[in-house]
PDB file of N, CA and C in Angstrom:
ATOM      1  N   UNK A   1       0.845  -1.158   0.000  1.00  0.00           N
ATOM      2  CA  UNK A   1       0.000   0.000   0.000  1.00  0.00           C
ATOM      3  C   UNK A   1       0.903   1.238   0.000  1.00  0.00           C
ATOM      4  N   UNK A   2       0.401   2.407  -0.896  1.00  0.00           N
ATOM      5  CA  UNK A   2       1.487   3.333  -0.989  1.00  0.00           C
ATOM      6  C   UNK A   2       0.756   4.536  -0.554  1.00  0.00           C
ATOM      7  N   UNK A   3       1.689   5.440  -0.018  1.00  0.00           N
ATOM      8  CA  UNK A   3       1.093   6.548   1.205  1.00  0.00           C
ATOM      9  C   UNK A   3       1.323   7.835   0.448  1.00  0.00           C
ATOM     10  N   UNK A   4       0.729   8.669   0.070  1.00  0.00           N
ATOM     11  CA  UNK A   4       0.732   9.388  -0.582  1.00  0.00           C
ATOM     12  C   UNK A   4       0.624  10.989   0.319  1.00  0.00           C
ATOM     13  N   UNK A   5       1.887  12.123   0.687  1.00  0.00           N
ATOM     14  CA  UNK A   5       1.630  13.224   1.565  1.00  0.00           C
ATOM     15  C   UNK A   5       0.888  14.219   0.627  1.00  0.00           C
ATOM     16  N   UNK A   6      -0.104  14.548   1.222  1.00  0.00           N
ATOM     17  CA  UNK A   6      -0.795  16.020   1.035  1.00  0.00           C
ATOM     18  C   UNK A   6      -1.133  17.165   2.274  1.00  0.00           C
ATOM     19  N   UNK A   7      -0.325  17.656   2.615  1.00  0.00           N
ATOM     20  CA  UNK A   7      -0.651  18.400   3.739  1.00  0.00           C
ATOM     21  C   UNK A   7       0.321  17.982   4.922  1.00  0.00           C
ATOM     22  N   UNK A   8      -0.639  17.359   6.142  1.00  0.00           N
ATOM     23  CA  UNK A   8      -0.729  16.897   7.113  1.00  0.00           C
ATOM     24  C   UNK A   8      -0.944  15.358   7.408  1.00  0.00           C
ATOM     25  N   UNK A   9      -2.099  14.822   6.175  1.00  0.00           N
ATOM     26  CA  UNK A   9      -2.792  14.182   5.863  1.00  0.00           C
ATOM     27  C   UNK A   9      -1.958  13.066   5.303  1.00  0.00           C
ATOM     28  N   UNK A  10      -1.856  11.742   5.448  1.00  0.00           N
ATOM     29  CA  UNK A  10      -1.155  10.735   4.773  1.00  0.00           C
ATOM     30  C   UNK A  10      -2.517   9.971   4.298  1.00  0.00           C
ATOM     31  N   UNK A  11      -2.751   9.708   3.090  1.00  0.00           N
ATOM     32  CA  UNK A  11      -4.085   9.030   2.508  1.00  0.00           C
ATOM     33  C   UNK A  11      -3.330   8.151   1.867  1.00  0.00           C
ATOM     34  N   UNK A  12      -4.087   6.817   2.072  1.00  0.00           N
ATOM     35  CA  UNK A  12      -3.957   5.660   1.165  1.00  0.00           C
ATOM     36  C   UNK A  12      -4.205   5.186   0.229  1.00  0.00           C
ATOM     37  N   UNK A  13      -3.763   4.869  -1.176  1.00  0.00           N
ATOM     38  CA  UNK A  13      -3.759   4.585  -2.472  1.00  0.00           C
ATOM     39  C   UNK A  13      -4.143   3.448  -2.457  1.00  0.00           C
ATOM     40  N   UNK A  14      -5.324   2.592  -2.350  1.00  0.00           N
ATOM     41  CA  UNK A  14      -5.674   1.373  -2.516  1.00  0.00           C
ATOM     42  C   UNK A  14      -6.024   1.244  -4.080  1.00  0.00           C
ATOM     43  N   UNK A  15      -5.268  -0.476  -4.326  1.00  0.00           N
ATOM     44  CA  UNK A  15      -5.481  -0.451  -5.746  1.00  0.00           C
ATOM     45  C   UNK A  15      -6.865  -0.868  -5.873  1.00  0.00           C
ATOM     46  N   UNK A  16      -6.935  -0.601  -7.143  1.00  0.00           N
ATOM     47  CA  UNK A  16      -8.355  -0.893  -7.881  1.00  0.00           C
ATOM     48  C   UNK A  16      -8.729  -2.184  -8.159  1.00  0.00           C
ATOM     49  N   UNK A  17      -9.588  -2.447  -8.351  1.00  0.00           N
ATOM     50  CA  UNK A  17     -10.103  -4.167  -8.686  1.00  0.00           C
ATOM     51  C   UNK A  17      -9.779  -4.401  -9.624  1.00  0.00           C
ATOM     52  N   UNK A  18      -9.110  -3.408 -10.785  1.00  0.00           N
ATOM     53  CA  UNK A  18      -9.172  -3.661 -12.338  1.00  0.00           C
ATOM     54  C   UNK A  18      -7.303  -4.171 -12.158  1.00  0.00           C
ATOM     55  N   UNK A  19      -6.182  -3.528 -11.496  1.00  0.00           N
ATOM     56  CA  UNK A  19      -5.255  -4.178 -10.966  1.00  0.00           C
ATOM     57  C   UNK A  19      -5.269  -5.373 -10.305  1.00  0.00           C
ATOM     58  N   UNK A  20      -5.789  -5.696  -9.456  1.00  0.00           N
ATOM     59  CA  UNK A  20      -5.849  -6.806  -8.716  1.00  0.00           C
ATOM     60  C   UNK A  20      -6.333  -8.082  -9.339  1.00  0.00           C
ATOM     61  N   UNK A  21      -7.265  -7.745 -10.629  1.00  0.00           N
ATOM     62  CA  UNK A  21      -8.021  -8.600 -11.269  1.00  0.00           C
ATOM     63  C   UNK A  21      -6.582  -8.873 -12.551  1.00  0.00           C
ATOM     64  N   UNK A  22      -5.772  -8.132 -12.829  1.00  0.00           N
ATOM     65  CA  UNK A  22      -4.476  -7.616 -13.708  1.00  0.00           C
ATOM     66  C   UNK A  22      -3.847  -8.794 -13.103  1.00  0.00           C
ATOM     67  N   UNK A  23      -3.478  -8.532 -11.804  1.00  0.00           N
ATOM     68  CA  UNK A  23      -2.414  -9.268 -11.538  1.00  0.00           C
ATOM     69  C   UNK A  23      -2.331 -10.920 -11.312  1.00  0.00           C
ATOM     70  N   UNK A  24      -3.784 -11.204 -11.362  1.00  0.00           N
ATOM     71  CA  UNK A  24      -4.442 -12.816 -11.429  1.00  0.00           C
ATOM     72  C   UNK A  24      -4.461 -13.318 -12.525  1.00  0.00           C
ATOM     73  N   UNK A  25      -3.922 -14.499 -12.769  1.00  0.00           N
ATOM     74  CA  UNK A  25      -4.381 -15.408 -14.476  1.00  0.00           C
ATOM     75  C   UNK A  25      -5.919 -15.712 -14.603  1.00  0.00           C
ATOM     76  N   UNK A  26      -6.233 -15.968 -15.346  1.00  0.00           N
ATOM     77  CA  UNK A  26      -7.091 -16.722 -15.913  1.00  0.00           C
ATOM     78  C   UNK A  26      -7.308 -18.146 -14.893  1.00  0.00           C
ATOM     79  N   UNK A  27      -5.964 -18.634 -14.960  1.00  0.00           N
ATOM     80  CA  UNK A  27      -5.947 -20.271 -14.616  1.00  0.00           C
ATOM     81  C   UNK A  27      -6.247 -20.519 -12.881  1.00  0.00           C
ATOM     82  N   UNK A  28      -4.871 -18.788 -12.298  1.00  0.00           N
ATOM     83  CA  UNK A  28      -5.798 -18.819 -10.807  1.00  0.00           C
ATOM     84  C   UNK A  28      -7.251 -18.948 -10.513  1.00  0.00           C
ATOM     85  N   UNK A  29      -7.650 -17.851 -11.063  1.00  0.00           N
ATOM     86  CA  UNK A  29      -9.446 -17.713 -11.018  1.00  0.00           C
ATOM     87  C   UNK A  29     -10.266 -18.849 -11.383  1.00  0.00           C
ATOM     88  N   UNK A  30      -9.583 -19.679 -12.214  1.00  0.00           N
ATOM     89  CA  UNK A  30     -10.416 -21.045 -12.655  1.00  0.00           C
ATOM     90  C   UNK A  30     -10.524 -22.100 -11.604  1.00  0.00           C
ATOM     91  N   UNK A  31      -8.673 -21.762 -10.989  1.00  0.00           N
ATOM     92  CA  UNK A  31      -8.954 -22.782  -9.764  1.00  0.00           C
ATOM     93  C   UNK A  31      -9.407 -22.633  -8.309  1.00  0.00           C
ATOM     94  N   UNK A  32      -8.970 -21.181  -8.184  1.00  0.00           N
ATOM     95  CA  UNK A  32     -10.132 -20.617  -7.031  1.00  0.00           C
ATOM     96  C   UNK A  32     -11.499 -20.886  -6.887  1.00  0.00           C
ATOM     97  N   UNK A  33     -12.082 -20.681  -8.330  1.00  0.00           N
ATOM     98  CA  UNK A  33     -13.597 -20.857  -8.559  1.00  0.00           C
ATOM     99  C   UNK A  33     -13.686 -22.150  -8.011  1.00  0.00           C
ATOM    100  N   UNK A  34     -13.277 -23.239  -9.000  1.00  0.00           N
ATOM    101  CA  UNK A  34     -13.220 -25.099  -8.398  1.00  0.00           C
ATOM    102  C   UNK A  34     -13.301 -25.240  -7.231  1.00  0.00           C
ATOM    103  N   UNK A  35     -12.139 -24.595  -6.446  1.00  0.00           N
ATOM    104  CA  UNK A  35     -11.928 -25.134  -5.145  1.00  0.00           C
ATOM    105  C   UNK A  35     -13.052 -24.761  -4.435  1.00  0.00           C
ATOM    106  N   UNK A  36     -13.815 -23.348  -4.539  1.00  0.00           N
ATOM    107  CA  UNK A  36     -14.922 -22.770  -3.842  1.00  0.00           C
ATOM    108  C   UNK A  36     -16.513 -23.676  -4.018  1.00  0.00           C
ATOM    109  N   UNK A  37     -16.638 -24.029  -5.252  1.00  0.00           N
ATOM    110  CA  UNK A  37     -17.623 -24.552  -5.622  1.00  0.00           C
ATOM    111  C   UNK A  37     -17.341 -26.266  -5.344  1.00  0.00           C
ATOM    112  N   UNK A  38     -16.349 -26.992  -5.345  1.00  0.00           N
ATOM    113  CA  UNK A  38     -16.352 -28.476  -4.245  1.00  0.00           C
ATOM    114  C   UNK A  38     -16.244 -28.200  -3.116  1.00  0.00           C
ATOM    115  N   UNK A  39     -15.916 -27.414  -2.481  1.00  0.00           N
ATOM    116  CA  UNK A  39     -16.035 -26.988  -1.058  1.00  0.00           C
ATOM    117  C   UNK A  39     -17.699 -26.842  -0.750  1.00  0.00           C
ATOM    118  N   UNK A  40     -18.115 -26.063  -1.462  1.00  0.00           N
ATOM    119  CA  UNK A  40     -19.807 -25.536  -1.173  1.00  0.00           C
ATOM    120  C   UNK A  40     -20.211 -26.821  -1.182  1.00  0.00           C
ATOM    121  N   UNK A  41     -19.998 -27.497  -2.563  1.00  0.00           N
ATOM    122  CA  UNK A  41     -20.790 -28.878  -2.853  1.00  0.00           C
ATOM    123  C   UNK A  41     -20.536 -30.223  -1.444  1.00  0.00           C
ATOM    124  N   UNK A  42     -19.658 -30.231  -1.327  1.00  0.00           N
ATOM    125  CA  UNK A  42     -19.526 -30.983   0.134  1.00  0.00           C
ATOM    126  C   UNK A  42     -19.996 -30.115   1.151  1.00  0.00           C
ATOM    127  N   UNK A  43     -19.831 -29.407   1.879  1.00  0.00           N
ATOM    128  CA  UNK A  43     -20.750 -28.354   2.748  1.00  0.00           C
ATOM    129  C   UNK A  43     -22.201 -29.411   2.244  1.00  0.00           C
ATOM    130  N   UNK A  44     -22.765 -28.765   1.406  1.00  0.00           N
ATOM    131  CA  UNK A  44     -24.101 -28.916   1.448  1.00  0.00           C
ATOM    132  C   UNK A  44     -24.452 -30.753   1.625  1.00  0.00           C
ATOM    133  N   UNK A  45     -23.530 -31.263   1.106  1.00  0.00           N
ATOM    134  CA  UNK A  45     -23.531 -32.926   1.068  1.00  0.00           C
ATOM    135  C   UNK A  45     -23.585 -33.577   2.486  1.00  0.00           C
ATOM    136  N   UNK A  46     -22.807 -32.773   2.949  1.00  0.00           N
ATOM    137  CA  UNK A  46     -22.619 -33.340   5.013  1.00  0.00           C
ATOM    138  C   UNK A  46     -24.424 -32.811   5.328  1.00  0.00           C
ATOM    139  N   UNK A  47     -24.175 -31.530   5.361  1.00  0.00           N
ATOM    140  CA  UNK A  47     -25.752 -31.106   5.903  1.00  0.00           C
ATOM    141  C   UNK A  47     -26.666 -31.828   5.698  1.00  0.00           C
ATOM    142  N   UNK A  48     -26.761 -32.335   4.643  1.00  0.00           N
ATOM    143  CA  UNK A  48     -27.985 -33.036   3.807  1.00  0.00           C
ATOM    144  C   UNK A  48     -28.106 -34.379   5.028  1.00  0.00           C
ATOM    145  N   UNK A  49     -26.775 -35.216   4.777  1.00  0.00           N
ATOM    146  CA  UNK A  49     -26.692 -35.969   5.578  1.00  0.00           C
ATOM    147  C   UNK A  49     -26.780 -36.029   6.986  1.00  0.00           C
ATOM    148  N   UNK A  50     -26.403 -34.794   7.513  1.00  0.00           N
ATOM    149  CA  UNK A  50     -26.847 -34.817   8.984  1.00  0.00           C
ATOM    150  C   UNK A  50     -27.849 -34.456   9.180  1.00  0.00           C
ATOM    151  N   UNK A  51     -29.026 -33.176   8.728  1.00  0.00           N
ATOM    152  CA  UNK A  51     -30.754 -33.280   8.504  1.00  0.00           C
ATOM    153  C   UNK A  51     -31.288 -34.796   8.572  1.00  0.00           C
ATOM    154  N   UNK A  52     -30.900 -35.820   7.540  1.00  0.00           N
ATOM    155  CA  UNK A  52     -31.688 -36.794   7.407  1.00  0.00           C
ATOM    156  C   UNK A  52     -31.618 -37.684   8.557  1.00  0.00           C
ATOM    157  N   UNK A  53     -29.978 -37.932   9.003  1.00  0.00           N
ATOM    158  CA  UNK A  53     -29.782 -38.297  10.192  1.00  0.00           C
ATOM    159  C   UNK A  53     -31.027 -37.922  11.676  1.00  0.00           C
ATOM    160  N   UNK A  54     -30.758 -36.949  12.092  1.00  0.00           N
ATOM    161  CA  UNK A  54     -31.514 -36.143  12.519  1.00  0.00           C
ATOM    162  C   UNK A  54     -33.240 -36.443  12.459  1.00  0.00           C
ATOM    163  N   UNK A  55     -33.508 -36.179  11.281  1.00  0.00           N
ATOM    164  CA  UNK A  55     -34.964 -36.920  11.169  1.00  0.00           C
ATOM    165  C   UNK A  55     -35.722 -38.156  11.164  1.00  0.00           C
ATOM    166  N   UNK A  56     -34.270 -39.097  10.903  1.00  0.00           N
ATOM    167  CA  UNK A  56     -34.899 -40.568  11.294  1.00  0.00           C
ATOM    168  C   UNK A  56     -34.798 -40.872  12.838  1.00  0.00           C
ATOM    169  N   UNK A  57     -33.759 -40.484  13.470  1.00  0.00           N
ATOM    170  CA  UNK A  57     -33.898 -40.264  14.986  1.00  0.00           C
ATOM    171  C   UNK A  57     -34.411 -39.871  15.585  1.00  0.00           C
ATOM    172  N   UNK A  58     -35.222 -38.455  15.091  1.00  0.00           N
ATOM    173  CA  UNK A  58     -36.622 -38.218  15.974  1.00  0.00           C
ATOM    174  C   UNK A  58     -37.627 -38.456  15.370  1.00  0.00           C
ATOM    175  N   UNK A  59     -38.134 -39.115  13.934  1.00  0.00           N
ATOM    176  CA  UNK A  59     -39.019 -40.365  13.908  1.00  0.00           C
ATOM    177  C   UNK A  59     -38.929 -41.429  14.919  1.00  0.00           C
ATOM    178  N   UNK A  60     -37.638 -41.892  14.719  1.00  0.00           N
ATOM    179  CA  UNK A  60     -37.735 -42.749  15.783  1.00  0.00           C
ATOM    180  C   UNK A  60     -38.489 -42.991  17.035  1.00  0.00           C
ATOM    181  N   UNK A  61     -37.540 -41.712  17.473  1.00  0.00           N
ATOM    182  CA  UNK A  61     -38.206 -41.684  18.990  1.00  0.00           C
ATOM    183  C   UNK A  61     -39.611 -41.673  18.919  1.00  0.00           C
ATOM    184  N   UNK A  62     -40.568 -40.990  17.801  1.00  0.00           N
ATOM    185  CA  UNK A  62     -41.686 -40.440  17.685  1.00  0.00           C
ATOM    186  C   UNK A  62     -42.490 -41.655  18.125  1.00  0.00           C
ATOM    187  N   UNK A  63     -42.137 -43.031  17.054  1.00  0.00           N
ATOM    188  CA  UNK A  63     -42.614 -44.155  16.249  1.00  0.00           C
ATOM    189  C   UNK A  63     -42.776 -44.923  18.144  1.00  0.00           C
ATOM    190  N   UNK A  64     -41.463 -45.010  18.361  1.00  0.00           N
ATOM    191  CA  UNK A  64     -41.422 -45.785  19.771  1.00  0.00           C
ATOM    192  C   UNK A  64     -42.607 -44.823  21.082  1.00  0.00           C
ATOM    193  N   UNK A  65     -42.622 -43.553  20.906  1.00  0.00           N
ATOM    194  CA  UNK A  65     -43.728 -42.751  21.974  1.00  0.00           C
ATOM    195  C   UNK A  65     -45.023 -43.159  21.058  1.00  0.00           C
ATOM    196  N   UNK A  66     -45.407 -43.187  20.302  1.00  0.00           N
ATOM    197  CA  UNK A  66     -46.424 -44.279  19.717  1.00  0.00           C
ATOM    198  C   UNK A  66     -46.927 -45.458  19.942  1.00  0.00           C
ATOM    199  N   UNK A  67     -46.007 -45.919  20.212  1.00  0.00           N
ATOM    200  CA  UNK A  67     -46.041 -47.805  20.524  1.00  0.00           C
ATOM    201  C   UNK A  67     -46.405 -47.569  21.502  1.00  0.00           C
ATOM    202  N   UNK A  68     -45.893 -46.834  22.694  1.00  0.00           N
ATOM    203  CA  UNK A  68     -46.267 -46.600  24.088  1.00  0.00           C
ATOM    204  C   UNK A  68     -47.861 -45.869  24.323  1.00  0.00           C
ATOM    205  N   UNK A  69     -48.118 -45.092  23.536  1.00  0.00           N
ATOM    206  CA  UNK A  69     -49.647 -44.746  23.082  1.00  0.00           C
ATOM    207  C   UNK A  69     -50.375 -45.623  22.504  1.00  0.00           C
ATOM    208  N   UNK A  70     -50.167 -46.534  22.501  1.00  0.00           N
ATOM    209  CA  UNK A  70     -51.023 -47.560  21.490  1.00  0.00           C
ATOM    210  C   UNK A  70     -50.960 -48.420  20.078  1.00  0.00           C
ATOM    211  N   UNK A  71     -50.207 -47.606  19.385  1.00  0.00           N
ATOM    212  CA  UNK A  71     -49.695 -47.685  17.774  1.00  0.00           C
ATOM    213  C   UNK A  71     -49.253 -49.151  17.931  1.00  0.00           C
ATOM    214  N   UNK A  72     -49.870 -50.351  17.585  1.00  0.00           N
ATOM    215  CA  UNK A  72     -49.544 -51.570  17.382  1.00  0.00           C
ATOM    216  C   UNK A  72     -48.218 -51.688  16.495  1.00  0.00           C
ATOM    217  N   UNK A  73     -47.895 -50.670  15.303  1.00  0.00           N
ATOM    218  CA  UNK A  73     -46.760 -50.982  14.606  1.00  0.00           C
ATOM    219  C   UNK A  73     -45.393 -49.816  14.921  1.00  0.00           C
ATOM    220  N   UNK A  74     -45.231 -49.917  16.333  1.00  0.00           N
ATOM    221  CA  UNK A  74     -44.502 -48.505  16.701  1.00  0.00           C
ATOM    222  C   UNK A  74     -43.216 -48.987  16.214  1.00  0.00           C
ATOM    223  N   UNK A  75     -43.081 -49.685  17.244  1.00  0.00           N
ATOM    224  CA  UNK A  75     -41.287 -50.305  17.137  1.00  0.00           C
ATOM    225  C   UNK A  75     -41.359 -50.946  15.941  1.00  0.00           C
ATOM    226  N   UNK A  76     -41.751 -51.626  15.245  1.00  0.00           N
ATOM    227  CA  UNK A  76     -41.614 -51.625  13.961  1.00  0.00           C
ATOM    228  C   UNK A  76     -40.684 -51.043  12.855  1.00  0.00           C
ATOM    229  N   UNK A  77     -41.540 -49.760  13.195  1.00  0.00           N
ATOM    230  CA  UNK A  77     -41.249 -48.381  12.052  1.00  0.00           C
ATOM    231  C   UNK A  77     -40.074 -47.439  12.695  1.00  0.00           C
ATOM    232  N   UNK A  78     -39.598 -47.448  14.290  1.00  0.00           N
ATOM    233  CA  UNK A  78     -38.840 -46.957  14.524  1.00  0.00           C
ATOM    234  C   UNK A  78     -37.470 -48.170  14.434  1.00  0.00           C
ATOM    235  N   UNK A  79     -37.643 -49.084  14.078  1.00  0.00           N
ATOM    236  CA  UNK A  79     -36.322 -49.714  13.765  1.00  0.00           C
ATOM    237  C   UNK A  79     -36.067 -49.978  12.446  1.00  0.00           C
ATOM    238  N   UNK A  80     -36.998 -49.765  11.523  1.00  0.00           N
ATOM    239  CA  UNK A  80     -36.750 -49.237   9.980  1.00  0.00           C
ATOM    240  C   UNK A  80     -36.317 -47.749  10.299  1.00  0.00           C
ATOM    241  N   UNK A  81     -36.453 -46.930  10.754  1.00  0.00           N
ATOM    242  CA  UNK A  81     -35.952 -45.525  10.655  1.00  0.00           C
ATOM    243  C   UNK A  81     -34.515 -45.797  11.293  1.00  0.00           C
ATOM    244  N   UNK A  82     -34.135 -46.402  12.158  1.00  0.00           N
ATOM    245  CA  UNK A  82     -32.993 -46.411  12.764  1.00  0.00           C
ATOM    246  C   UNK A  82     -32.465 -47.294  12.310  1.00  0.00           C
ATOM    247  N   UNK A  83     -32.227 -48.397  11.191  1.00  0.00           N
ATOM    248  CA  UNK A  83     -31.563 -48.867  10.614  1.00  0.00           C
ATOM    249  C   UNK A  83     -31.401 -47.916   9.202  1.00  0.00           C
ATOM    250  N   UNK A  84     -32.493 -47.377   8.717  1.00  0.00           N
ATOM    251  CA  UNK A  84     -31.809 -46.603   7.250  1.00  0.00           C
ATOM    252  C   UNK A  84     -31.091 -45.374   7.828  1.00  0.00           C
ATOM    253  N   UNK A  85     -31.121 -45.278   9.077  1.00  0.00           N
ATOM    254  CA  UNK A  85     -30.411 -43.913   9.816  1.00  0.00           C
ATOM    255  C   UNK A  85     -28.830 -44.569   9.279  1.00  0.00           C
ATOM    256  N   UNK A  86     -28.110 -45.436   9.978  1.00  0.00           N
ATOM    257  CA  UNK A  86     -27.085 -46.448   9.933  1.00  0.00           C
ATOM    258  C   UNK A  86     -26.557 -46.529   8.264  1.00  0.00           C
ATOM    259  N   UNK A  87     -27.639 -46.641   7.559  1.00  0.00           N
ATOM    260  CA  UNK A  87     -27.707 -47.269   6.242  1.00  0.00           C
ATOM    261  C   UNK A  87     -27.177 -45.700   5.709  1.00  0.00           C
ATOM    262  N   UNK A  88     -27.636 -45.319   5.779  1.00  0.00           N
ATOM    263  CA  UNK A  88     -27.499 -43.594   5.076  1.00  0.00           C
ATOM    264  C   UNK A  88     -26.203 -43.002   5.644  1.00  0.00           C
ATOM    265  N   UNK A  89     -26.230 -43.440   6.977  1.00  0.00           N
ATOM    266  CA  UNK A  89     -24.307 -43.025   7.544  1.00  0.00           C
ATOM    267  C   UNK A  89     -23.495 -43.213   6.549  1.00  0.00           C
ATOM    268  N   UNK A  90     -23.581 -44.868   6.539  1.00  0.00           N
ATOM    269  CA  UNK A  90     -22.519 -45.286   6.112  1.00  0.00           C
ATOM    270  C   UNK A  90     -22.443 -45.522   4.711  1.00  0.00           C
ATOM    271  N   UNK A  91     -23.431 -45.250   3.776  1.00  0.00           N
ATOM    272  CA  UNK A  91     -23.273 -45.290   2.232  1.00  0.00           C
ATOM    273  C   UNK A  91     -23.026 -43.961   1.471  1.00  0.00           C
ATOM    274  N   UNK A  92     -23.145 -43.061   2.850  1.00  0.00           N
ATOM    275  CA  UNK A  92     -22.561 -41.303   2.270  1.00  0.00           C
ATOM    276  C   UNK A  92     -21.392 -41.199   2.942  1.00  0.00           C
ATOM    277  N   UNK A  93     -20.959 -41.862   4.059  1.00  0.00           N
ATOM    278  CA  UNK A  93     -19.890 -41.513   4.410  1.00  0.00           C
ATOM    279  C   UNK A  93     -19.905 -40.595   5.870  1.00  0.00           C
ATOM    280  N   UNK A  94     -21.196 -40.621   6.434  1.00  0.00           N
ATOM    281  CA  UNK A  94     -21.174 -40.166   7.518  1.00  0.00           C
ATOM    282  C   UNK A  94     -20.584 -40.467   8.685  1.00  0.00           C
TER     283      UNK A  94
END
């Protein structure tokens, strides 16, 4: 950054975007972009996976406070939810 005297006053010369954009290739920006956009794409891939997680476990629980209310097919349906819970871990990589 270069300091430029007028006065009293020392003001700063910040470069412009049209330099900064100058001093980058093509090929940086291509791979910046990549890296940003598989980054996002995993981001969103975990989330996905931990939401679903998440929702078969409190099905679960739901399915089993059911059974305890009456629901003849409680535990049933909460051990299909808690096995594709397992199932979904481990075929995404959770």
């Amino acid at each position: 950054m270069k300091f430029i005297l007028s006065g009293d006053v020392f003001k700063p010369v910040l470069p412009t975007p049209i330099d900064v954009i100058d001093n980058l290739t093509k090929e940086q920006i291509k791979q910046q972009t990549h890296e940003i956009l598989l980054t996002t794409l995993q981001a969103i891939g975990e989330f996905t996976v931990d939401i679903i997680g998440a929702v078969t476990l409190i099905g679960s629980g739901m399915c089993i406070l059911f059974k305890v209310a009456g629901w003849d097919d409680g535990y049933k349906w909460a051990g299909v939810l808690f096995t594709a819970n397992i199932l979904i871990k481990y075929l995404f990589g959770g």
